[in-house]
N, C-alpha and C. Protein backbone atom coordinates (compact mmCIF):
# COMPACT_ATOMS: atom_id res chain seq x y z
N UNK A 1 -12.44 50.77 -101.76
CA UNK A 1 -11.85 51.75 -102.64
C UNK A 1 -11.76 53.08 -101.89
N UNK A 2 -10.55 53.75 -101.75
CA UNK A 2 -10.63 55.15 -101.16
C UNK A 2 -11.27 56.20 -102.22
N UNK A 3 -11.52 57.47 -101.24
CA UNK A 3 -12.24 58.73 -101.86
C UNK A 3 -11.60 59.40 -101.83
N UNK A 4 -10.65 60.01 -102.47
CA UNK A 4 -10.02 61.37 -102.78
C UNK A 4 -10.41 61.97 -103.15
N UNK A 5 -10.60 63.87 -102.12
CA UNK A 5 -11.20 64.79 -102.97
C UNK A 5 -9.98 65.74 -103.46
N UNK A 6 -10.04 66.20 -104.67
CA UNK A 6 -9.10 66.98 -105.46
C UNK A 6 -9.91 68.63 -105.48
N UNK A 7 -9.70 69.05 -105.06
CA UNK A 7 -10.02 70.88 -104.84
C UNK A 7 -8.90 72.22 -105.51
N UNK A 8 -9.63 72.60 -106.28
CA UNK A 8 -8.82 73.35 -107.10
C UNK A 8 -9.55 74.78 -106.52
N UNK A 9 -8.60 76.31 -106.44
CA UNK A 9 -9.29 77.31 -106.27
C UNK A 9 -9.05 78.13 -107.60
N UNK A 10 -9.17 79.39 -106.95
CA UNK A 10 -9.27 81.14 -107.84
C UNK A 10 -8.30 80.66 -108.79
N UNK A 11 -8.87 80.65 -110.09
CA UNK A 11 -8.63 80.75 -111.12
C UNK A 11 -8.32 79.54 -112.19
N UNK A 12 -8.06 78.49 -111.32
CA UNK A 12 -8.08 77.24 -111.84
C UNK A 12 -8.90 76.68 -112.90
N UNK A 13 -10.21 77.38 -112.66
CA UNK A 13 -10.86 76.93 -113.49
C UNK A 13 -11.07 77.68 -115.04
N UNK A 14 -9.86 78.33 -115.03
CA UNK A 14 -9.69 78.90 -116.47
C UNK A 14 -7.87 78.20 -116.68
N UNK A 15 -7.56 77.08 -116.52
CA UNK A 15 -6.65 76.28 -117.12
C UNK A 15 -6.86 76.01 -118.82
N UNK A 16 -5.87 76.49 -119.33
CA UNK A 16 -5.79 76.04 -120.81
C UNK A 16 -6.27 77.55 -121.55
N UNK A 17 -6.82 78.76 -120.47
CA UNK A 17 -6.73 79.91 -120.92
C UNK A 17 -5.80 80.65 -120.64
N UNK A 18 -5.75 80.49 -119.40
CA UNK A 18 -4.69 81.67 -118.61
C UNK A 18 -3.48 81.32 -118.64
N UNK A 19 -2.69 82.36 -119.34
CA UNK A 19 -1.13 82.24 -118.81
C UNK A 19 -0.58 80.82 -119.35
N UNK A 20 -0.96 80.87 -120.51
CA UNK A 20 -0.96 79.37 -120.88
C UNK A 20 0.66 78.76 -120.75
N UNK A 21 1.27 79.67 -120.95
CA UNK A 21 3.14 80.04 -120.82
C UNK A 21 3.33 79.36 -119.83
N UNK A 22 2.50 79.15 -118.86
CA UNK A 22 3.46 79.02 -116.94
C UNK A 22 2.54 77.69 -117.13
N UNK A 23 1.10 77.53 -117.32
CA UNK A 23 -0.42 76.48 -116.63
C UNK A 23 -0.16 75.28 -118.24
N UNK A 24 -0.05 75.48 -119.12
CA UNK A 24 -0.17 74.93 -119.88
C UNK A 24 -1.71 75.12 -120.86
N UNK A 25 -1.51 74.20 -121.54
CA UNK A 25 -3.29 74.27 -122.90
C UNK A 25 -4.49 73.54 -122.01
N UNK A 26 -3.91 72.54 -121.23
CA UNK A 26 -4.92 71.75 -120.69
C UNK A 26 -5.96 72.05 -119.91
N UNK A 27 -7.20 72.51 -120.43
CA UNK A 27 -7.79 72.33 -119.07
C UNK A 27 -8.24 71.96 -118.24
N UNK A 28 -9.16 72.79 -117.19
CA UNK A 28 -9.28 71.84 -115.90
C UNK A 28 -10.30 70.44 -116.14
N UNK A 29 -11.39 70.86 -117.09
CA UNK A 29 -12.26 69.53 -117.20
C UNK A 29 -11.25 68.34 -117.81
N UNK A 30 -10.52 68.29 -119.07
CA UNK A 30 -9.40 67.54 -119.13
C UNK A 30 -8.52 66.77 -118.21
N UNK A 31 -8.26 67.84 -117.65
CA UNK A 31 -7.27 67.03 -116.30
C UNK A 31 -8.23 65.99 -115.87
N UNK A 32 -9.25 66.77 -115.11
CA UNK A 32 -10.01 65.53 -114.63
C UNK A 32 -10.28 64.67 -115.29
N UNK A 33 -10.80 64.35 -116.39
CA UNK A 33 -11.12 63.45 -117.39
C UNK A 33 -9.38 62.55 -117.47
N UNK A 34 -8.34 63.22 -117.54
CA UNK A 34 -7.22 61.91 -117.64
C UNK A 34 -7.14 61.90 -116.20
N UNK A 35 -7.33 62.10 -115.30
CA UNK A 35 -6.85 61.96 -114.07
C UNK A 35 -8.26 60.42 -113.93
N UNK A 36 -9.65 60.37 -113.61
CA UNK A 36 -10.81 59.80 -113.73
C UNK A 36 -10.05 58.51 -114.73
N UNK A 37 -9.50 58.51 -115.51
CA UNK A 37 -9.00 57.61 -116.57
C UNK A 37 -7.71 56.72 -115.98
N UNK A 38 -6.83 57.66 -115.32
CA UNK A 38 -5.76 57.04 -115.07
C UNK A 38 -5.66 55.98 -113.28
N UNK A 39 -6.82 56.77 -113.15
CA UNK A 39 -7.07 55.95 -111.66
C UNK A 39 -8.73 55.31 -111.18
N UNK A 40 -9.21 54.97 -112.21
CA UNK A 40 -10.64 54.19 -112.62
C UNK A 40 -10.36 52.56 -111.99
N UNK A 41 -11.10 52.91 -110.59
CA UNK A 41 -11.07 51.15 -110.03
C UNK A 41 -10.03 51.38 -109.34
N UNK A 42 -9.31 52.56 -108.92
CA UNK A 42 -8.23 52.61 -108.08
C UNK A 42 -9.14 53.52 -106.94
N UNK A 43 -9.68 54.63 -107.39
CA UNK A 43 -9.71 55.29 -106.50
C UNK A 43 -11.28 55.98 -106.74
N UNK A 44 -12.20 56.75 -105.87
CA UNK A 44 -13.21 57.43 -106.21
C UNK A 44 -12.65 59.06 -106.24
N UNK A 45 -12.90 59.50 -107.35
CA UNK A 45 -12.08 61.10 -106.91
C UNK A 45 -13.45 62.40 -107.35
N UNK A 46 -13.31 62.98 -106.10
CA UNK A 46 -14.16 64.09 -106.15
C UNK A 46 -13.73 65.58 -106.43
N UNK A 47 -13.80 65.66 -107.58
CA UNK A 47 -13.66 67.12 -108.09
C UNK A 47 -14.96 67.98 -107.53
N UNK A 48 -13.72 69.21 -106.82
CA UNK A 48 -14.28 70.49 -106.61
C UNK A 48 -13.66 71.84 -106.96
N UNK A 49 -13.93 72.77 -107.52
CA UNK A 49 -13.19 74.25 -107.76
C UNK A 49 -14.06 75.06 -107.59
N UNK A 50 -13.59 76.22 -106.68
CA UNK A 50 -14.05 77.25 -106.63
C UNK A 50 -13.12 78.84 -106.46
N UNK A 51 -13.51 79.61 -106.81
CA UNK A 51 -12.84 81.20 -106.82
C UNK A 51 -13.40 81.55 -105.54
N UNK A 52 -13.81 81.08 -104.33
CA UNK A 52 -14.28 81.46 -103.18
C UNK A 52 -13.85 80.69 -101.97
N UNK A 53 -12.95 81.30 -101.00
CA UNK A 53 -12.67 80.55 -100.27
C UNK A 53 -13.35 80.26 -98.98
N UNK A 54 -14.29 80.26 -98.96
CA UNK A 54 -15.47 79.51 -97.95
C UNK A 54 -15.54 78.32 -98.67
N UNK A 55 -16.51 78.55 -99.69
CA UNK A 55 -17.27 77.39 -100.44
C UNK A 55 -15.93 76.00 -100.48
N UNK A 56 -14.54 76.54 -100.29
CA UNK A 56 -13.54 75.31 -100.42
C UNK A 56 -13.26 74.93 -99.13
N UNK A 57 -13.33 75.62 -98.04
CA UNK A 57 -13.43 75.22 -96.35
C UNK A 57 -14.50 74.50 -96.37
N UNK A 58 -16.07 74.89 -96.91
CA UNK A 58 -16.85 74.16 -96.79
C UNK A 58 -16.74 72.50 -97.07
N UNK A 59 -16.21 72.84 -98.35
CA UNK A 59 -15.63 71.58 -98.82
C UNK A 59 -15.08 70.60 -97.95
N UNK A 60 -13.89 71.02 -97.80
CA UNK A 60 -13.11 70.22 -96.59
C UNK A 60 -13.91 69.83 -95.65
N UNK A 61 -14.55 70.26 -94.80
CA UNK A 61 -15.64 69.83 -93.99
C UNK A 61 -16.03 68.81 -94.40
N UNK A 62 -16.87 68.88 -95.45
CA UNK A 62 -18.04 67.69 -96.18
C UNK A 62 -17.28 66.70 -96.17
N UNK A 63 -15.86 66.73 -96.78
CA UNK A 63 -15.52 65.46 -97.31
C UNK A 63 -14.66 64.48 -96.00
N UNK A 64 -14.57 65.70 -94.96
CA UNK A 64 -13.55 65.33 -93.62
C UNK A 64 -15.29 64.39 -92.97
N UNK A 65 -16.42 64.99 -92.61
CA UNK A 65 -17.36 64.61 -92.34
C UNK A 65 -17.57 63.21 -93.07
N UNK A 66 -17.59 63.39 -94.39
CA UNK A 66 -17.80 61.69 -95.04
C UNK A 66 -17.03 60.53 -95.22
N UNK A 67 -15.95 61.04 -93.88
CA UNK A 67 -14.59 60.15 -93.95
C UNK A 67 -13.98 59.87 -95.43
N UNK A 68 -13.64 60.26 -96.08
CA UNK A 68 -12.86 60.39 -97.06
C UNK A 68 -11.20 60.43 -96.72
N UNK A 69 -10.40 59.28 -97.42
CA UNK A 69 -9.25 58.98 -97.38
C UNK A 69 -8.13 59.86 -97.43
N UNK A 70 -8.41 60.75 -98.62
CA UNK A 70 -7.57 62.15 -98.63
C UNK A 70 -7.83 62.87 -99.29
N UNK A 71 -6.74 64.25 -99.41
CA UNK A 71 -7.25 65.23 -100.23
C UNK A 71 -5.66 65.69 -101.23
N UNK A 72 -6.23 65.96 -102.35
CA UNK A 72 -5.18 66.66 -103.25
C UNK A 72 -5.87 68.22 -103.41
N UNK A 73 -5.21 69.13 -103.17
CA UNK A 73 -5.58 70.72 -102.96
C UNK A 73 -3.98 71.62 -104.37
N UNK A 74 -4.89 72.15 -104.82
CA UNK A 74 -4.24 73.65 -105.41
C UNK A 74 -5.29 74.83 -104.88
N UNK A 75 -5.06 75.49 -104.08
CA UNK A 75 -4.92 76.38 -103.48
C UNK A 75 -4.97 77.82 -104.72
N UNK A 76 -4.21 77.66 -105.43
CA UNK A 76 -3.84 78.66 -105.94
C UNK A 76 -3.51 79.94 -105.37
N UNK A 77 -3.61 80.95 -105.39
CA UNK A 77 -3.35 82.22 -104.80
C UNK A 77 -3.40 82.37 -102.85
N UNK A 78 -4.55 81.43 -102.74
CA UNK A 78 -4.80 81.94 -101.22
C UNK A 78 -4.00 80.53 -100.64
N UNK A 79 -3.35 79.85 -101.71
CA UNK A 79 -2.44 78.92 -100.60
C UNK A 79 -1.20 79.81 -99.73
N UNK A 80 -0.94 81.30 -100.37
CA UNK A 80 -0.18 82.53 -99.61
C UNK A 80 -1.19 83.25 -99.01
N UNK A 81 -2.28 83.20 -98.59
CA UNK A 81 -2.77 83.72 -97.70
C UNK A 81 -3.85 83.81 -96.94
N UNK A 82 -4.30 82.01 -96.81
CA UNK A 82 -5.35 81.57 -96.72
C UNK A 82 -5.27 81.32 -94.95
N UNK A 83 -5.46 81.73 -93.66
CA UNK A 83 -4.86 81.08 -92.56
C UNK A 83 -6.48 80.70 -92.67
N UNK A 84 -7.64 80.22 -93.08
CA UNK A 84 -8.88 79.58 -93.10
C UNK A 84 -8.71 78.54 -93.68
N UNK A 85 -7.85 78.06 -94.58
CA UNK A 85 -7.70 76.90 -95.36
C UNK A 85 -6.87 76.10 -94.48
N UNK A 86 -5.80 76.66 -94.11
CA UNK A 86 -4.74 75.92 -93.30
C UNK A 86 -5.49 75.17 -91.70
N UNK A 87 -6.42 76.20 -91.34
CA UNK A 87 -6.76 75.57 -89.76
C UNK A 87 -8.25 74.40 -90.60
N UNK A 88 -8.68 74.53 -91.80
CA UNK A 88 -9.78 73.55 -92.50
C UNK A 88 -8.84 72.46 -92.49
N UNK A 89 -7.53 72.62 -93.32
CA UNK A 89 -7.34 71.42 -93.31
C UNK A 89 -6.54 70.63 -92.11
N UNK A 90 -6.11 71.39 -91.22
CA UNK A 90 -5.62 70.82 -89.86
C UNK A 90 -6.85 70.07 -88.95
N UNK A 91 -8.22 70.73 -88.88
CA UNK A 91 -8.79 70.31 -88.70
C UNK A 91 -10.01 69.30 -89.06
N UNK A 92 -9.30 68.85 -90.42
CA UNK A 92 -9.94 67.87 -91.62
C UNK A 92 -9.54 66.78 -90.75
N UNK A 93 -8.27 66.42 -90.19
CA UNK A 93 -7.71 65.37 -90.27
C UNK A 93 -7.37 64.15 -91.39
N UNK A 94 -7.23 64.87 -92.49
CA UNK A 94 -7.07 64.46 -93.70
C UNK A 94 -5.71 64.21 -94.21
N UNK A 95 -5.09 63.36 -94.60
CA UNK A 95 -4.00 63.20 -95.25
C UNK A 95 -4.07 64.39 -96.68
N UNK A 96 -3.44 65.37 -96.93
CA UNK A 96 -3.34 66.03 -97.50
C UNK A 96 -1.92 66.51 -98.75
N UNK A 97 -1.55 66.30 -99.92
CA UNK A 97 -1.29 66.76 -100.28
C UNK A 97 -0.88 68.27 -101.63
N UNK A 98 -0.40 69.04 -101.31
CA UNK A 98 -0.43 70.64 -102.18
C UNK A 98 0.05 70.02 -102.99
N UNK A 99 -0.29 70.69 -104.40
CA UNK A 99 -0.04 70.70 -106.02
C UNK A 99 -0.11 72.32 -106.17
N UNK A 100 1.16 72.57 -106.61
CA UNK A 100 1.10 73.86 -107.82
C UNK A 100 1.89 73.15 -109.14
N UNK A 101 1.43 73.64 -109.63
CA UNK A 101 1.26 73.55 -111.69
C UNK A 101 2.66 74.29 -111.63
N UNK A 102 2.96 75.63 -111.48
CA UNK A 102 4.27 75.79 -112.07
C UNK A 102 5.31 75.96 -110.39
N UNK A 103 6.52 76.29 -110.65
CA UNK A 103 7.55 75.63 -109.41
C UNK A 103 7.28 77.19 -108.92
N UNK A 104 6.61 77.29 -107.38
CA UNK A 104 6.25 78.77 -106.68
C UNK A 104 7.78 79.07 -106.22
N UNK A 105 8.50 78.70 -106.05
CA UNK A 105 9.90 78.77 -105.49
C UNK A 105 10.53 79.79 -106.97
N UNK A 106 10.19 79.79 -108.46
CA UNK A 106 10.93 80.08 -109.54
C UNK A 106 10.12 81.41 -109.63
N UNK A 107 8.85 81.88 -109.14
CA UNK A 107 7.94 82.75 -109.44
C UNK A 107 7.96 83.97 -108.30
N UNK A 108 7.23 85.21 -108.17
CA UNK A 108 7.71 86.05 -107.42
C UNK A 108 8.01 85.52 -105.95
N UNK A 109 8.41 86.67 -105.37
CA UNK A 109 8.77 85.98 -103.76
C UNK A 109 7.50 86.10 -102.95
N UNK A 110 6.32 86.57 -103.08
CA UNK A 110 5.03 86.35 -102.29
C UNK A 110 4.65 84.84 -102.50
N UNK A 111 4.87 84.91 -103.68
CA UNK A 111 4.66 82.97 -103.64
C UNK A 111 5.34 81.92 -103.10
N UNK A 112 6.88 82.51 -102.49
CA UNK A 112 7.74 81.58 -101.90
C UNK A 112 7.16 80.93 -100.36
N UNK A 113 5.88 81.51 -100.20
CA UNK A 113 5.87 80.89 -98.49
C UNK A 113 4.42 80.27 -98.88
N UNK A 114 4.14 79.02 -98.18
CA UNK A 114 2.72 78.62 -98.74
C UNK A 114 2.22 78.51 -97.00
N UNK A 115 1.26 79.52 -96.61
CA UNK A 115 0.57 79.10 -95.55
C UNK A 115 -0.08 77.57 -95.87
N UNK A 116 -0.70 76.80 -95.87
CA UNK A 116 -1.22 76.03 -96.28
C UNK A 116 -0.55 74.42 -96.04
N UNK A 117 0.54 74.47 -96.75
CA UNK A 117 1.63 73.70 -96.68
C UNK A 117 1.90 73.15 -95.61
N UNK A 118 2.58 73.66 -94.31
CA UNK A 118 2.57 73.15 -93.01
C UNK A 118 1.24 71.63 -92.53
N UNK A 119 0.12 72.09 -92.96
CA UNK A 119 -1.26 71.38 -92.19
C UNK A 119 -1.01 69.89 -93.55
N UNK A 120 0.00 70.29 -94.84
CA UNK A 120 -0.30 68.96 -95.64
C UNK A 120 0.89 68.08 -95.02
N UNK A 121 1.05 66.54 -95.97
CA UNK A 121 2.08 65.78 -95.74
C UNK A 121 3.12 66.08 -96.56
N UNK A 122 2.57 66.59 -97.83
CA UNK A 122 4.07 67.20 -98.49
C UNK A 122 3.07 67.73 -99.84
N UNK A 123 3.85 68.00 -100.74
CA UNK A 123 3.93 69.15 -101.68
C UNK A 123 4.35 69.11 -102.65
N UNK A 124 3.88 69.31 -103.84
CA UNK A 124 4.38 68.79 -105.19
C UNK A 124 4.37 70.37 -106.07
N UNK A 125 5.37 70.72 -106.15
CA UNK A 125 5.51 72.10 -107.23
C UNK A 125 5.98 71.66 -108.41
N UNK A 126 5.82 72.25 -109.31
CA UNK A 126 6.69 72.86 -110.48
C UNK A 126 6.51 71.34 -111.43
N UNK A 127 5.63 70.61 -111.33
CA UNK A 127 6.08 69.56 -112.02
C UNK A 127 4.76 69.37 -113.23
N UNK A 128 4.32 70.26 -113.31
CA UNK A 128 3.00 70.48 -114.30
C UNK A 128 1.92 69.74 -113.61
N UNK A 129 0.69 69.51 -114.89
CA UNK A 129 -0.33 68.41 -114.38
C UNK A 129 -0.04 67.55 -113.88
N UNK A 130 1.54 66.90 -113.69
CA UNK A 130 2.02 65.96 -113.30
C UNK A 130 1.52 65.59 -111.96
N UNK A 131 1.93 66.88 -111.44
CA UNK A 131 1.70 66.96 -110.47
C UNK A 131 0.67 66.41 -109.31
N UNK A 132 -0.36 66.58 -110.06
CA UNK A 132 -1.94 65.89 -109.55
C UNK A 132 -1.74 64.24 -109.68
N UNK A 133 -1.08 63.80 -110.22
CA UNK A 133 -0.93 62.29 -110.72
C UNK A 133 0.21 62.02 -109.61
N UNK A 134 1.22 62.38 -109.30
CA UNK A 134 2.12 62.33 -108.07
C UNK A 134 1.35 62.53 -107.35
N UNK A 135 0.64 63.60 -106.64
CA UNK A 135 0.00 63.23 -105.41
C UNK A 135 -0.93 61.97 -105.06
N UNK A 136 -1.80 61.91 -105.90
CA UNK A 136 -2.78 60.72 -106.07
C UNK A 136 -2.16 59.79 -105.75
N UNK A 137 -0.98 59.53 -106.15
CA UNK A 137 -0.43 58.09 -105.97
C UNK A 137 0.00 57.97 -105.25
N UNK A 138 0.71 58.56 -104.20
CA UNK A 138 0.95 58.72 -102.92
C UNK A 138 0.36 58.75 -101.95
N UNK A 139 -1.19 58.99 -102.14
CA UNK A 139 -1.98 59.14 -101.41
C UNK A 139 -2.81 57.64 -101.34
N UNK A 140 -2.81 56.89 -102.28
CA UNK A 140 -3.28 55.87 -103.09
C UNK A 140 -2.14 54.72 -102.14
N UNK A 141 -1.11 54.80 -101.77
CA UNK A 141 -0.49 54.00 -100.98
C UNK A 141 -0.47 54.60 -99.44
N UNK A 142 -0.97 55.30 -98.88
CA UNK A 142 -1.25 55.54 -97.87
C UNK A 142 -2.05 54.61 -97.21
């Protein structure tokens, strides 16, 4: 069975509060709970979030160290300006794919460039929670 770790950052973990207009009602323990549901016996998935971007490099490490299959990342904010996340996950050697919740391309133009992006295999915007469920599964046939 593969290990996918799913890493959410700054602010994520107020989903279903914030900005509910753009993120939606759902929150983050939810997601996980249908995500844990929808891929039970498919996959092992390790939820992590943090508002600190060490503690999510750290991350990457641990899970690149415990050979783990891949990673699904929202980034959130510092996926524009993280160059610590980008050389973590280049040097994860991790199959990687980005999730943003709403389409960064429709939202201001600081959000149009994702440092981050480059070091994944591809990138899932604008498609809601969906989103996390598209990557998984892609990653899941890898």
């Amino acid at each position: 069975m593969k290990t996918i770790g799913i890493l959410n950052g700054p602010n994520l973990d107020r989903l279903g509060k914030r900005e509910p207009e753009i993120y939606g009602a759902t929150t983050l323990a939810q997601l996980e709970e249908r995500l844990r549901a929808e891929f039970d016996g498919a996959a092992r998935l390790e939820f992590f979030q943090s508002n600190h971007e060490g503690a999510l490099i750290d991350r990457i490490a641990a899970l690149a160290d415990a050979k783990a299959d891949g990673l699904v990342v929202n980034f959130g904010a510092l996926t524009h300006t993280s160059v610590g996340l980008r050389d973590a996950l280049l040097g994860a050697h991790l199959p990687t794919v980005e999730v943003h919740i709403s389409n960064i391309y429709k939202r201001e133009e600081f959000r149009h460039k994702s440092l981050t992006a480059p070091a994944c295999v591809g990138m899932v915007t604008g498609l809601g929670l969906e989103g996390y469920f598209a990557a998984l599964r892609f990653l899941l046939k890898q």
